[in-house]
Each structure stands twice: as C-alpha cells, then as structure tokens.
C-alpha atoms as a PDB file:
ATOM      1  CA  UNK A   1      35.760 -28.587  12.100  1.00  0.00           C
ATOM      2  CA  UNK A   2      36.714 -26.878   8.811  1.00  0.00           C
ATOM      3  CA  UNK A   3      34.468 -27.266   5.772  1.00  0.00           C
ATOM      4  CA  UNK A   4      36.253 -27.434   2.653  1.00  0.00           C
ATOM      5  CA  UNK A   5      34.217 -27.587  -0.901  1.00  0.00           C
ATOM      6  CA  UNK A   6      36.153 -29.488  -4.161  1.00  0.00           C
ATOM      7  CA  UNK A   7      34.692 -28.212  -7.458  1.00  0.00           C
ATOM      8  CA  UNK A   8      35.268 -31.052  -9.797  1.00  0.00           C
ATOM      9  CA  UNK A   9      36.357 -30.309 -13.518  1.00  0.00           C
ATOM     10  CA  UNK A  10      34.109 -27.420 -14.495  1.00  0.00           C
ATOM     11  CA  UNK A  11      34.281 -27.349 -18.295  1.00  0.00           C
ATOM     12  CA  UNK A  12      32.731 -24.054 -18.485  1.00  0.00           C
ATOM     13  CA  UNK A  13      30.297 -24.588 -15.870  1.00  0.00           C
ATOM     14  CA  UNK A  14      30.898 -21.707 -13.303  1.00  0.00           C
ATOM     15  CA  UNK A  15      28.097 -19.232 -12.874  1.00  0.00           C
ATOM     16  CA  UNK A  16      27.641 -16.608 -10.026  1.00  0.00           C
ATOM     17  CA  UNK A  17      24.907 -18.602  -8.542  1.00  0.00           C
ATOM     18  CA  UNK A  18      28.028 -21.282  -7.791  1.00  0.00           C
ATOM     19  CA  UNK A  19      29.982 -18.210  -5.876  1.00  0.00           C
ATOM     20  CA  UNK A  20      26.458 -17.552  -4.046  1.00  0.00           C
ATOM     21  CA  UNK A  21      26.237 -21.243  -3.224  1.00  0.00           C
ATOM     22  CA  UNK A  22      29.446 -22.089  -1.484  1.00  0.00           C
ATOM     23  CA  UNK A  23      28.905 -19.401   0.723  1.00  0.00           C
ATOM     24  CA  UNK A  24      25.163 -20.237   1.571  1.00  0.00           C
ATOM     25  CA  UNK A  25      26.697 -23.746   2.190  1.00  0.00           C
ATOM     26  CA  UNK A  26      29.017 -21.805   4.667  1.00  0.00           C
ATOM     27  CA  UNK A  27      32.602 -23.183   3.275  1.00  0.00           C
ATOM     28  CA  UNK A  28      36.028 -21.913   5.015  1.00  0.00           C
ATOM     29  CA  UNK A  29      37.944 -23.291   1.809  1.00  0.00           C
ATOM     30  CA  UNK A  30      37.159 -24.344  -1.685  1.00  0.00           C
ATOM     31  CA  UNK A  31      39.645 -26.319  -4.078  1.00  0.00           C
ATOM     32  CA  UNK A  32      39.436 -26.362  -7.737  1.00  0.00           C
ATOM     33  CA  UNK A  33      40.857 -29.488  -9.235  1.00  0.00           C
ATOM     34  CA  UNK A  34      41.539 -27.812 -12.835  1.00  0.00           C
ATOM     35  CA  UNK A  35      39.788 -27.942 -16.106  1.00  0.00           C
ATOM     36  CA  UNK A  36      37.939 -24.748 -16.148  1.00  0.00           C
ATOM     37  CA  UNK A  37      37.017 -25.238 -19.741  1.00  0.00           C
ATOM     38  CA  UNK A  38      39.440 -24.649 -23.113  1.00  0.00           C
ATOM     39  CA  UNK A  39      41.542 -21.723 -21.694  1.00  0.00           C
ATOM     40  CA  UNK A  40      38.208 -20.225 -20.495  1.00  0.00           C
ATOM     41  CA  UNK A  41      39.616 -16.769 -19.084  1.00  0.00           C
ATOM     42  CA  UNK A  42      36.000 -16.000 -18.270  1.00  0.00           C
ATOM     43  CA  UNK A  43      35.031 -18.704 -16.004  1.00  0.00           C
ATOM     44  CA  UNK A  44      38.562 -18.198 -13.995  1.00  0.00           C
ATOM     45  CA  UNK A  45      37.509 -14.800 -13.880  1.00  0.00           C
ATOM     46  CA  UNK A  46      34.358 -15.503 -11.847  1.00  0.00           C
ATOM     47  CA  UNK A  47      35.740 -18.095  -9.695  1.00  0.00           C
ATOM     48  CA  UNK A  48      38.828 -15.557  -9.015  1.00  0.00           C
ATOM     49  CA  UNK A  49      36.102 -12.898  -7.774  1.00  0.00           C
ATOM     50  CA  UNK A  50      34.882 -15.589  -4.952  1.00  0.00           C
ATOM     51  CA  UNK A  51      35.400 -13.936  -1.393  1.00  0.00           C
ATOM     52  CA  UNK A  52      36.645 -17.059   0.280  1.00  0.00           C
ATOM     53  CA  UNK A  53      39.916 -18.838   0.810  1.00  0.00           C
ATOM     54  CA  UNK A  54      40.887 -21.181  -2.152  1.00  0.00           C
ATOM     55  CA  UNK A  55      43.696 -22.656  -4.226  1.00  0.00           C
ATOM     56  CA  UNK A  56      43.313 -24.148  -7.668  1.00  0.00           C
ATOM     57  CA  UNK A  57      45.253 -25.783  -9.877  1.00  0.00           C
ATOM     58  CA  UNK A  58      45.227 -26.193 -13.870  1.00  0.00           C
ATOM     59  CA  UNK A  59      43.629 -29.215 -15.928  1.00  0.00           C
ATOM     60  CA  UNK A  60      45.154 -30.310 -19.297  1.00  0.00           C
ATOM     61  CA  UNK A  61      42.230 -28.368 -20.911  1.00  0.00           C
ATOM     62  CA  UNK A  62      43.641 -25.379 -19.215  1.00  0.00           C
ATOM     63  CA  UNK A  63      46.590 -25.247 -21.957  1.00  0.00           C
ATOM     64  CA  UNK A  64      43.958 -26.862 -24.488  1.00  0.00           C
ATOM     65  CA  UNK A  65      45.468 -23.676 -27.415  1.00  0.00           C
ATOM     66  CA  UNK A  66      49.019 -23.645 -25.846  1.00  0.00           C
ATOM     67  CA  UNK A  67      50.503 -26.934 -24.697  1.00  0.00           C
ATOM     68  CA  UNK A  68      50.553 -28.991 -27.886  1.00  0.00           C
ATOM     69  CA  UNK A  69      51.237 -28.403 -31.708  1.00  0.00           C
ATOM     70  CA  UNK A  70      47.967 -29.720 -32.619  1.00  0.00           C
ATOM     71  CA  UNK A  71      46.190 -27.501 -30.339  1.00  0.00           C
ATOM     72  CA  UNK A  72      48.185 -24.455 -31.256  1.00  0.00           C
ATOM     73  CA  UNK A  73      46.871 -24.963 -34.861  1.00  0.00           C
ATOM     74  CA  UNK A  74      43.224 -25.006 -33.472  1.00  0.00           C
ATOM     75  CA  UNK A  75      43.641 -22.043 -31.476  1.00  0.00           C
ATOM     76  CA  UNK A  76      40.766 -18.737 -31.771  1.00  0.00           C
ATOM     77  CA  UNK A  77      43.458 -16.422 -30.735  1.00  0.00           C
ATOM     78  CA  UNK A  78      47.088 -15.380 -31.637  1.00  0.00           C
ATOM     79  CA  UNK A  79      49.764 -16.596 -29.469  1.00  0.00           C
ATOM     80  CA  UNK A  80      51.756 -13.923 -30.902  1.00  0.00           C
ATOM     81  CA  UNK A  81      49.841 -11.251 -29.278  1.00  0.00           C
ATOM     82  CA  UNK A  82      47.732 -13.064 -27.156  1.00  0.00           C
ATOM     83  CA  UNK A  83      48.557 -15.336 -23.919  1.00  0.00           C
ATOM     84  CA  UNK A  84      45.216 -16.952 -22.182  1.00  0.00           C
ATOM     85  CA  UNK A  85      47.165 -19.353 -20.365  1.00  0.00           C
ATOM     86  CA  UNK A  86      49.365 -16.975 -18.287  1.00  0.00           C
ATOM     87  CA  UNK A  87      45.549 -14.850 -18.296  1.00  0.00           C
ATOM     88  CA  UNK A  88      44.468 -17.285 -16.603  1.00  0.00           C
ATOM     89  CA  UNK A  89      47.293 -17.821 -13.791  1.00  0.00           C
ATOM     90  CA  UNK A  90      47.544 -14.007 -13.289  1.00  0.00           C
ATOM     91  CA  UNK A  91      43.808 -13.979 -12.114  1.00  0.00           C
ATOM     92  CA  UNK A  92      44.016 -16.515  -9.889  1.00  0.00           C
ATOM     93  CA  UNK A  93      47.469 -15.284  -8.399  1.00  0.00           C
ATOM     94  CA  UNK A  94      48.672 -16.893  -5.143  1.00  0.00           C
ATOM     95  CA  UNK A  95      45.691 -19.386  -5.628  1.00  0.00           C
ATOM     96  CA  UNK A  96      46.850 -21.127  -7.992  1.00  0.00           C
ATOM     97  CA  UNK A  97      49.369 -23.823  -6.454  1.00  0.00           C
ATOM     98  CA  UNK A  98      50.721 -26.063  -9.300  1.00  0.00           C
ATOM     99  CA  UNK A  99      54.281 -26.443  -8.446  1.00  0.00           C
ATOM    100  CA  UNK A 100      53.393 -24.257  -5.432  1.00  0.00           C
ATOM    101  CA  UNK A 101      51.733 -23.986  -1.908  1.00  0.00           C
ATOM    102  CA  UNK A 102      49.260 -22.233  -0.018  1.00  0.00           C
ATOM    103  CA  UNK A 103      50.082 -21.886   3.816  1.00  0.00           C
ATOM    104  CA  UNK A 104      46.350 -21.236   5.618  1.00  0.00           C
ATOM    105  CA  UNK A 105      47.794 -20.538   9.284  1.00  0.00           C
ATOM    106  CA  UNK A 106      43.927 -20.065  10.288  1.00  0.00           C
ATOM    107  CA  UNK A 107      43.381 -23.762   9.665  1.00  0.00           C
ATOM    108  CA  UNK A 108      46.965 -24.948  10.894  1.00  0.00           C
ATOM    109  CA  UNK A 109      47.421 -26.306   7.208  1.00  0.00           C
ATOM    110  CA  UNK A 110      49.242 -25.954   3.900  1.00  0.00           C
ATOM    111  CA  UNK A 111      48.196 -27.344   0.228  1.00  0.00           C
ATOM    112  CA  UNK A 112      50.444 -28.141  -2.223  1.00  0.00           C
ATOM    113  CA  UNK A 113      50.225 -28.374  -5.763  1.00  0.00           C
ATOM    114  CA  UNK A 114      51.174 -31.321  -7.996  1.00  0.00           C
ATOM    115  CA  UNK A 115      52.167 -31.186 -11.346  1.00  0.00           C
ATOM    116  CA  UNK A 116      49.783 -28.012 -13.735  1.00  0.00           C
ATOM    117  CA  UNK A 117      48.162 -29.152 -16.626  1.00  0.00           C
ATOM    118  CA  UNK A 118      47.989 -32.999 -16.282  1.00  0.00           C
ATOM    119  CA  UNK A 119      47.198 -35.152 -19.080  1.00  0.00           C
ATOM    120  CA  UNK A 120      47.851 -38.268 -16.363  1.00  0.00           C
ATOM    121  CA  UNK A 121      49.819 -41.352 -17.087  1.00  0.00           C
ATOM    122  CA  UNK A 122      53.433 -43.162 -17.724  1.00  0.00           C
ATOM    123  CA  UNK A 123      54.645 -41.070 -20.709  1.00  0.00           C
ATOM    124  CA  UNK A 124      55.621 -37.284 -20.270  1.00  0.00           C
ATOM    125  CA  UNK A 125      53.989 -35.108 -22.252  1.00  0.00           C
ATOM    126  CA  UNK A 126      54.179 -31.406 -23.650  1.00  0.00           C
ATOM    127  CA  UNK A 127      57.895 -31.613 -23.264  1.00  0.00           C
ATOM    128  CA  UNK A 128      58.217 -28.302 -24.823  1.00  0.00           C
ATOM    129  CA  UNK A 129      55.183 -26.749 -22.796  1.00  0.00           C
ATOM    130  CA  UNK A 130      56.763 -27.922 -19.292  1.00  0.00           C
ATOM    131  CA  UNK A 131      59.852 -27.071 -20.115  1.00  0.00           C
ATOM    132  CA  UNK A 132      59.753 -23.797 -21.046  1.00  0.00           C
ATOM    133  CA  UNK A 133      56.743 -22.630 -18.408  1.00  0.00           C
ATOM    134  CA  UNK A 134      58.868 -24.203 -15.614  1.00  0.00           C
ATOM    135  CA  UNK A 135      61.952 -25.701 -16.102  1.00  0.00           C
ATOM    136  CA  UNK A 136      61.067 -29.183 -15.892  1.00  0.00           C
ATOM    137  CA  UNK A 137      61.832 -32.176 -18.478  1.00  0.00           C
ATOM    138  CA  UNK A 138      60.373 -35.497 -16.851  1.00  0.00           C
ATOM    139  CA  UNK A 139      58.917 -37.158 -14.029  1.00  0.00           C
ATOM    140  CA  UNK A 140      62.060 -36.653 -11.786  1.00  0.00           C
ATOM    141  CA  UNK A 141      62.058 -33.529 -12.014  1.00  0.00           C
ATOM    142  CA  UNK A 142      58.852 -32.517 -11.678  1.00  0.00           C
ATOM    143  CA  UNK A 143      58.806 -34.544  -8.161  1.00  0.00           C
ATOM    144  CA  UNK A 144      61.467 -32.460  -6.796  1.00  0.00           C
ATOM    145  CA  UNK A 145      59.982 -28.914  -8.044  1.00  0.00           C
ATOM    146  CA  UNK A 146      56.969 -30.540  -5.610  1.00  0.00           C
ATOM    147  CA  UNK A 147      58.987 -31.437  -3.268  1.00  0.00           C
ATOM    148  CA  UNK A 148      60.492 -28.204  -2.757  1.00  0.00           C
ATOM    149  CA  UNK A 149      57.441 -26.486  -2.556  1.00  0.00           C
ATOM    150  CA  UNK A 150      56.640 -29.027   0.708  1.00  0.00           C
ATOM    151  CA  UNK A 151      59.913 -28.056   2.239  1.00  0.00           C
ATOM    152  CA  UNK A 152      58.393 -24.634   2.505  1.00  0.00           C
ATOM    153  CA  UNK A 153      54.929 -25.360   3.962  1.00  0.00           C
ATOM    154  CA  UNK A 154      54.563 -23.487   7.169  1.00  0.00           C
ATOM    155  CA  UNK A 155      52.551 -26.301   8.431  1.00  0.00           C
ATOM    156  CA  UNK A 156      52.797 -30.167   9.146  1.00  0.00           C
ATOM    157  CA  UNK A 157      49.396 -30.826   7.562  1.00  0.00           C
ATOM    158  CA  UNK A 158      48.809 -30.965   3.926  1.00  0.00           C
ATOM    159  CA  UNK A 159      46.158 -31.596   1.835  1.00  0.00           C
ATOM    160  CA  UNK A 160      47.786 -32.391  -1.406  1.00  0.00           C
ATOM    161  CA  UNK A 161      45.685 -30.927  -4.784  1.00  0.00           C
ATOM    162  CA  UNK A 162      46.442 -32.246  -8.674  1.00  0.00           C
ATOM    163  CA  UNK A 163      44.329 -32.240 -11.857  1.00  0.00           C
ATOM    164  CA  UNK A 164      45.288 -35.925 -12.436  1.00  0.00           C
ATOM    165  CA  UNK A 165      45.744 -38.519  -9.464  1.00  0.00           C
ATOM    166  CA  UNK A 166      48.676 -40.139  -8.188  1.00  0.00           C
ATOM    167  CA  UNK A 167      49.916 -43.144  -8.898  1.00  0.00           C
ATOM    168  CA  UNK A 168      49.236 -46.533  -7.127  1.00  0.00           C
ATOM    169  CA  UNK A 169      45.957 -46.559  -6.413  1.00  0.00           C
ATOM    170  CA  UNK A 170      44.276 -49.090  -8.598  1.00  0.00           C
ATOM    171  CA  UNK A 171      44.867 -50.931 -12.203  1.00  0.00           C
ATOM    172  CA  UNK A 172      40.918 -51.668 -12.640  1.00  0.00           C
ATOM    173  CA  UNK A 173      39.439 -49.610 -15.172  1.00  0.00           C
ATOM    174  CA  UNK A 174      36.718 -48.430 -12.516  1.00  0.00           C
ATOM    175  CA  UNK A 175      39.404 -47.825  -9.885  1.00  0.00           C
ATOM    176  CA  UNK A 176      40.174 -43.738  -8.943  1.00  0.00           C
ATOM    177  CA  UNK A 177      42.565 -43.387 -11.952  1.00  0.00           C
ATOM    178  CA  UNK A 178      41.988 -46.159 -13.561  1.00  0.00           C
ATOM    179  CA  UNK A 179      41.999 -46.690 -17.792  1.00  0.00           C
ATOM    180  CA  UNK A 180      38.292 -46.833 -18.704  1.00  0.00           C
ATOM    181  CA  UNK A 181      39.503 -46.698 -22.206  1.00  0.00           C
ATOM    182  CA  UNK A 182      40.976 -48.748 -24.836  1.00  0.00           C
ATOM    183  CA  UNK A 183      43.274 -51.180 -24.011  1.00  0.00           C
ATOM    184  CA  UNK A 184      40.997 -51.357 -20.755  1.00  0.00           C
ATOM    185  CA  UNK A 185      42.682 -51.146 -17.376  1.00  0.00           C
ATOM    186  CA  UNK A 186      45.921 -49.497 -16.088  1.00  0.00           C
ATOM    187  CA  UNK A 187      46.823 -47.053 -13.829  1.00  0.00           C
ATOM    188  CA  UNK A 188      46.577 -43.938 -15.420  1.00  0.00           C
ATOM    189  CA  UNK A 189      48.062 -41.966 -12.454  1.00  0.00           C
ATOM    190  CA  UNK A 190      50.793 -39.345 -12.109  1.00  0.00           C
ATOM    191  CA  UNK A 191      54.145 -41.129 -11.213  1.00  0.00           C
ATOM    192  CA  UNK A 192      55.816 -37.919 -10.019  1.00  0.00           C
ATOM    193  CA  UNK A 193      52.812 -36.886  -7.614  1.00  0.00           C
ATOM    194  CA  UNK A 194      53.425 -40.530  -6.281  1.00  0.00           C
ATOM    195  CA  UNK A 195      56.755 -39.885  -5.149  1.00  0.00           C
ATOM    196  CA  UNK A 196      56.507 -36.775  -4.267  1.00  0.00           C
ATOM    197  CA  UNK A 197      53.680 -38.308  -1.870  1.00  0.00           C
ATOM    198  CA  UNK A 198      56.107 -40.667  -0.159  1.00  0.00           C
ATOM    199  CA  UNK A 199      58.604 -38.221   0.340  1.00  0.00           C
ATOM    200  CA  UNK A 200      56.680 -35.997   1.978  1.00  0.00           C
ATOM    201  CA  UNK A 201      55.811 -38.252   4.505  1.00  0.00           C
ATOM    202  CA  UNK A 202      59.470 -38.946   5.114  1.00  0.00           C
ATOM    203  CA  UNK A 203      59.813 -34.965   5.709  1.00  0.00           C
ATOM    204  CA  UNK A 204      57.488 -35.845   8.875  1.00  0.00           C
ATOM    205  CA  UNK A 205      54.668 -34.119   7.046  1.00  0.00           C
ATOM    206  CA  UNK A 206      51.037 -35.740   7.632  1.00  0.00           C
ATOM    207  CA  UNK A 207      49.047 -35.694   4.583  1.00  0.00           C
ATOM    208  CA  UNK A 208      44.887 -35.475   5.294  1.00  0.00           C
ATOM    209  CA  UNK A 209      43.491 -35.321   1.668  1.00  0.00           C
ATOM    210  CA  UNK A 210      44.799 -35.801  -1.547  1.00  0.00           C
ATOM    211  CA  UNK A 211      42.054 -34.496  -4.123  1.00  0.00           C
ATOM    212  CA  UNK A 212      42.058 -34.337  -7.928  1.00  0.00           C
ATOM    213  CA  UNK A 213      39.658 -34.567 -11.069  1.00  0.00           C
ATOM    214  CA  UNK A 214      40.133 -35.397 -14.621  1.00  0.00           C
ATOM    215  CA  UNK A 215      39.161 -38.902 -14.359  1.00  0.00           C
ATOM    216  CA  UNK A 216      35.181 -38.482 -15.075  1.00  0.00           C
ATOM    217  CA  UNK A 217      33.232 -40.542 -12.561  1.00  0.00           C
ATOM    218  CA  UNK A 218      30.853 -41.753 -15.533  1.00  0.00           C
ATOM    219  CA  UNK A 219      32.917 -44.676 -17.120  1.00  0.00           C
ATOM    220  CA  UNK A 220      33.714 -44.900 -21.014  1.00  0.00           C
ATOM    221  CA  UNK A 221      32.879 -48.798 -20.807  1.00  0.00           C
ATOM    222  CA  UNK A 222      30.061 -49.792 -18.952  1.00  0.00           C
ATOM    223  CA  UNK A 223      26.760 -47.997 -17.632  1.00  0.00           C
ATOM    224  CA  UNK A 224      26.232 -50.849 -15.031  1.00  0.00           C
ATOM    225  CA  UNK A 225      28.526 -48.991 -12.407  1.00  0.00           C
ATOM    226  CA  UNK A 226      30.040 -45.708 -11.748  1.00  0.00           C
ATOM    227  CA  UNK A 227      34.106 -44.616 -11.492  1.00  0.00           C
ATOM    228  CA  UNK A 228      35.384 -45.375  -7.686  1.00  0.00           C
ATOM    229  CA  UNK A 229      35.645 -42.084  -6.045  1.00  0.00           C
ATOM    230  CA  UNK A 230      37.482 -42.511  -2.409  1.00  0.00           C
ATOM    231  CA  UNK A 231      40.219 -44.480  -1.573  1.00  0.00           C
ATOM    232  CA  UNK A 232      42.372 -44.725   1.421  1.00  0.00           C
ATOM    233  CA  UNK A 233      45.756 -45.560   2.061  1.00  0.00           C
ATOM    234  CA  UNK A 234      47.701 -47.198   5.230  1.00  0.00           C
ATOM    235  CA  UNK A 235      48.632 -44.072   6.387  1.00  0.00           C
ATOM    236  CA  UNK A 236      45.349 -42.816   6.766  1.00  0.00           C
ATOM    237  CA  UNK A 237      45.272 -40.596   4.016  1.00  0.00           C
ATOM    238  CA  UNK A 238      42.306 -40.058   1.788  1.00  0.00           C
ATOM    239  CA  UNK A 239      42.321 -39.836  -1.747  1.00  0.00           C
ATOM    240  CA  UNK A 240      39.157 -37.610  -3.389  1.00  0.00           C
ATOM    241  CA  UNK A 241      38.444 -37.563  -7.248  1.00  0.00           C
ATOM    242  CA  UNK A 242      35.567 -34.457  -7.578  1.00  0.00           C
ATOM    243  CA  UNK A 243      35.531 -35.097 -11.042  1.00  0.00           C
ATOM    244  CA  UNK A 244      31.908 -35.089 -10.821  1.00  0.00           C
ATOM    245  CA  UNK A 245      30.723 -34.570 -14.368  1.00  0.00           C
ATOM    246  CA  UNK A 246      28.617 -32.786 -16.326  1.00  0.00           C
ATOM    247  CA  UNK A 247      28.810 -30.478 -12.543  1.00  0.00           C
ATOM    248  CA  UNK A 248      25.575 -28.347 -13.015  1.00  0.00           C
ATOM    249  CA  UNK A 249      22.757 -30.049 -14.541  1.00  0.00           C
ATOM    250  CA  UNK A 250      18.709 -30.080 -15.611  1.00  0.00           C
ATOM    251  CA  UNK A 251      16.558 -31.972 -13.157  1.00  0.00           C
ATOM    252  CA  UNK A 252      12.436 -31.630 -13.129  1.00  0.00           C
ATOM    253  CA  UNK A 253      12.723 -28.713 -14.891  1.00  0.00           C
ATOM    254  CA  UNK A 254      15.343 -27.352 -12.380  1.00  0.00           C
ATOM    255  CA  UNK A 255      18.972 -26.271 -13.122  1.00  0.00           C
ATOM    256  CA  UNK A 256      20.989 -28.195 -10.046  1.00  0.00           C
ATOM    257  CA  UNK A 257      25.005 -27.918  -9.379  1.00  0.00           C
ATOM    258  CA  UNK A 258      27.531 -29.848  -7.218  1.00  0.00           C
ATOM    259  CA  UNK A 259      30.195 -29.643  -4.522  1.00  0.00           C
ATOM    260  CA  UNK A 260      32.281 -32.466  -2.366  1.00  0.00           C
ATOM    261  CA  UNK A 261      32.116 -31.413   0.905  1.00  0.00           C
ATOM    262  CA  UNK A 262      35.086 -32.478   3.801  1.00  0.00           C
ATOM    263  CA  UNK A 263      34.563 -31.992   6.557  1.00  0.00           C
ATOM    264  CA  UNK A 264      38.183 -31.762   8.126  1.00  0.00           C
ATOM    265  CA  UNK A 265      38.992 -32.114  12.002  1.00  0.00           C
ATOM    266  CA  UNK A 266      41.939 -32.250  13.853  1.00  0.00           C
ATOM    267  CA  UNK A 267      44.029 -32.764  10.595  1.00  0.00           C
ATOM    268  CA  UNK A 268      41.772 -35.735   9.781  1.00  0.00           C
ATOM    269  CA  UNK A 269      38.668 -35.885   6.991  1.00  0.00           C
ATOM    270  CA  UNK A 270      35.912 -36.688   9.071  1.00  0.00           C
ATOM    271  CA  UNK A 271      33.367 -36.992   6.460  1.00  0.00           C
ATOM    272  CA  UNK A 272      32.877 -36.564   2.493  1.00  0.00           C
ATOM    273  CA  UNK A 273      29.283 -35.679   1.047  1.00  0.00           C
ATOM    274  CA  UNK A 274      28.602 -34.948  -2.292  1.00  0.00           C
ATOM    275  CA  UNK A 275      25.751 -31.769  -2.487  1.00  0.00           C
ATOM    276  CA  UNK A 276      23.636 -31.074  -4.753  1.00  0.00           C
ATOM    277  CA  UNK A 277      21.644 -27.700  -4.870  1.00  0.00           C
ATOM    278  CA  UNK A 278      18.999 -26.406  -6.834  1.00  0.00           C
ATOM    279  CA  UNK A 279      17.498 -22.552  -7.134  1.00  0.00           C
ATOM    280  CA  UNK A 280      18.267 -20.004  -4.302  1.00  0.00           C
ATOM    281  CA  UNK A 281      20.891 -22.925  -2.865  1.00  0.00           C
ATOM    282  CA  UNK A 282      17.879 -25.263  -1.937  1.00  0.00           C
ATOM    283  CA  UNK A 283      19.756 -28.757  -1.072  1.00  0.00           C
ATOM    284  CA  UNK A 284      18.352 -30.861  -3.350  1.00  0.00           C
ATOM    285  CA  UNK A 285      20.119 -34.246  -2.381  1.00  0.00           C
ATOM    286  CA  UNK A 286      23.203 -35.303  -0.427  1.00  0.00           C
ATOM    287  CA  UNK A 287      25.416 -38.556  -0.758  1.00  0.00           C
ATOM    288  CA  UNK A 288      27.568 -39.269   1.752  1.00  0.00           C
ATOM    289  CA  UNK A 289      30.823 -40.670  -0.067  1.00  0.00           C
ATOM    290  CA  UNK A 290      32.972 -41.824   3.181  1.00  0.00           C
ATOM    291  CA  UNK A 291      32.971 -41.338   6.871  1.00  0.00           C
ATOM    292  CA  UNK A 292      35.715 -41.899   9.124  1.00  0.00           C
ATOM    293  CA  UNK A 293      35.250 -44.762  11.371  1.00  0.00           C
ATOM    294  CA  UNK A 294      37.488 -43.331  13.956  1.00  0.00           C
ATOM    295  CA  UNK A 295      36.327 -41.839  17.169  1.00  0.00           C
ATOM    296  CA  UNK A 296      35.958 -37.840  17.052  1.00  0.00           C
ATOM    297  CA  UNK A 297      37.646 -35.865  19.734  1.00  0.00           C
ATOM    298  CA  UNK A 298      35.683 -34.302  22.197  1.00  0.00           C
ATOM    299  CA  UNK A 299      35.743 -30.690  22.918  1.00  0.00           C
ATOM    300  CA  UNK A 300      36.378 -30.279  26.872  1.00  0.00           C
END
C-alpha cells in the first residue's frame, strides 16, 4: 500500500509544521496541485526543503507577475532583473512535472504533468507566456508536449497531476470543474489534458489517479452544498480535486491544516480521506471521500 498526500492550492499557506506533518502522517509521496501563492518563492522554498518524494506542478497564480500584461503592470519586482517564476521552478527542480514526468521505480509508477500554469477552460490563454516558456501555441500542441512526456514514463502506471482538471467530467456548476460563476454551468476543464488522457490509454498505459486543484471546493453560488470532489470514469480511473480551501485554518482556538490522503494498491486507489490535524500533528477529524468497492488482494 503506498500513501500518497495531495496538498490542495496553498495560497501562501505552507509552514514547517506542514513538512513536520506529512511525515508524522507517514506519507511515501506528496503531490502539489499548484498555486503556491502570487509567485511566492518563499513558500516553494519550504515545500522544496521537504525530505520526501514529491512532484508539483504550477497554478495560474504561479505566473500571477509574469504571464499576463495586466499582471506584469502589478508586479513588486523588475522583470528586467528579476525572474520569480523560473525562481520558483529551479527550487523545485526535477519535481516539478508540468510538461514533464517523474518515474518513482520504488512504487512501480510514473506521474506526469499536464499543462503549467492553468487558468482552465475552452479559450487559450497567455499565448505569449506559453509560447515563449515552452514552445507551445494551443491546445494541440500542448497535448502532444504531454504526450511525449508519457512516451517516456518508465512505468505502465500513472497518476496524472494538473493545476486545472480535464475535460469531460461534468457541465453542472457543482460538478469537479464545473462553472460556479457567471453564466452558471459549463465545463471549465482543460481540453488538452483530456486528450492527452485518452491517448495515453491507447499507449497501453493504466492511469490510477488523476488529481488537480484550482476549482475551490466552496462554491461561488450557493452555501447549501459543497463543489463535487471525486469522480470516476469507466476505466476505473479516479479523478481527485484537493482544492481544499482556505487549507490551514482557526478552529476552537486551534490553528488546523489539511491533506487528501490515497491510499494506492496494486496500481489501484483504494481509499481517499481528507485529514485534518491540529498542534503537534494531533488528527483532529477525518472524512473519508471514496473507497473502492473492489475486493483487495490478499498478501499470501
């Protein structure tokens, strides 16, 4: 059984006691889903100083100073001399696996990245941004950069990890990726992470998890009901949004932070909990978010 932790968009909430935490919790691999806060070099700093296996990949507000005009022209730093983007990939190294992979030979299984720096949905933006950090002008495109990263997994089993969802999983607004915004409803998934999805499979590659963020799980419409977090396909794939927000949090007077927790056997997720711990990495509560139905194999 591997235990793998997803840290859900962050926005600046990383301390140490999170690093001390998902190894009290005893995790083989942890997966950061992006958003680290507005080009926060600090809090990539931190995480990059955790002694475990992880890969990570970068949220929209990743580029928040770099990908866009108007963000440029809000930016606390000068581009000219100054480059907290590529900061931020050079600390994380080999972790970070947008448009890349991660083969983990001691768990028989590779993750690949989607698409870095996700906004989500049907039009392609930061043209210039994309372009000039890797080559890549639209959706096509940025499918086969994936796809060529799969082609080079050492391993048949992937977990797939994005910022933003794929697409094809739901039009509601409450659905994984769905619109919770003005006009209401629509998929608001990635079309190339789709594809690149499907043709992975058709490589003969099985695909256990495909996790993600960005889509907050409190909903911009209603307070009666909360963002759907786990889907699964026909393929027996499931699909994991972390984006568990704000992640660390006041309760009775007591600071509290979360993790997803899969548990992962045989190339199959067993079972999803979201944890919640409180001071010296006291569980405070845990929700269990799916459980395979499936019979587990049997050690002989």
């Amino acid at each position: 059984m591997i235990k793998i932790a997803v840290i859900g968009d962050i926005h600046d909430q990383w301390e140490e006691d999170d690093n001390l935490a998902l190894q009290h919790l005893g995790v083989d691999l942890a997966l950061f889903v992006g958003d680290f806060g507005n080009e926060s070099v600090e809090v990539v700093h931190r995480i990059s100083t955790l002694p475990l296996p992880k890969a990570a990949i970068m949220g929209n507000h990743d580029a928040w100073y770099t990908a866009s005009s108007w963000g440029r022209a809000k930016s606390p730093y000068n581009h000219h001399q100054e480059d907290w983007v590529q900061d931020q990939l050079d600390l994380l190294g080999s972790s970070h696996v947008g448009y890349g992979k991660l083969d983990l030979p001691q768990f028989n299984l590779s993750v690949v990245g989607s698409r870095p720096f996700s906004w989500g949905g049907q039009d392609w933006k930061n043209k210039e941004f994309l372009k000039e950090r890797y080559g890549v002008s639209n959706f096509q495109e940025s499918t086969a950069k994936i796809l060529s990263q799969v082609q080079k997994t050492a391993h048949n089993t992937l977990i797939f990890l994005g910022h933003n969802g794929p697409f094809g999983l739901g039009e509601e607004a409450e659905a994984i990726c769905g619109r919770d915004w003005p006009p209401l409803g629509g998929d608001h998934g990635d079309p190339d992470f789709a594809e690149a999805i499907a043709q992975s499979r058709n490589l003969g590659k099985t695909i256990s998890l495909v996790t993600f963020g960005h889509m907050h799980h409190r909903l911009r419409h209603t307070e009666t009901r909360l963002r759907t977090v786990v889907k699964t396909d026909q393929q027996g794939t499931v699909y994991l949004n972390a984006a568990r927000v704000p992640r660390i949090k006041e309760e009775n007077g007591e600071k509290i932070r979360n993790f997803s927790c899969v548990s992962l056997q045989e190339g199959k997720v067993r079972e999803i909990e979201l944890v919640w711990l409180g001071k010296n990495q006291r569980i405070i509560s845990q929700e269990q978010l799916y459980q395979d139905s499936t019979k587990i194999p049997q050690a002989v």
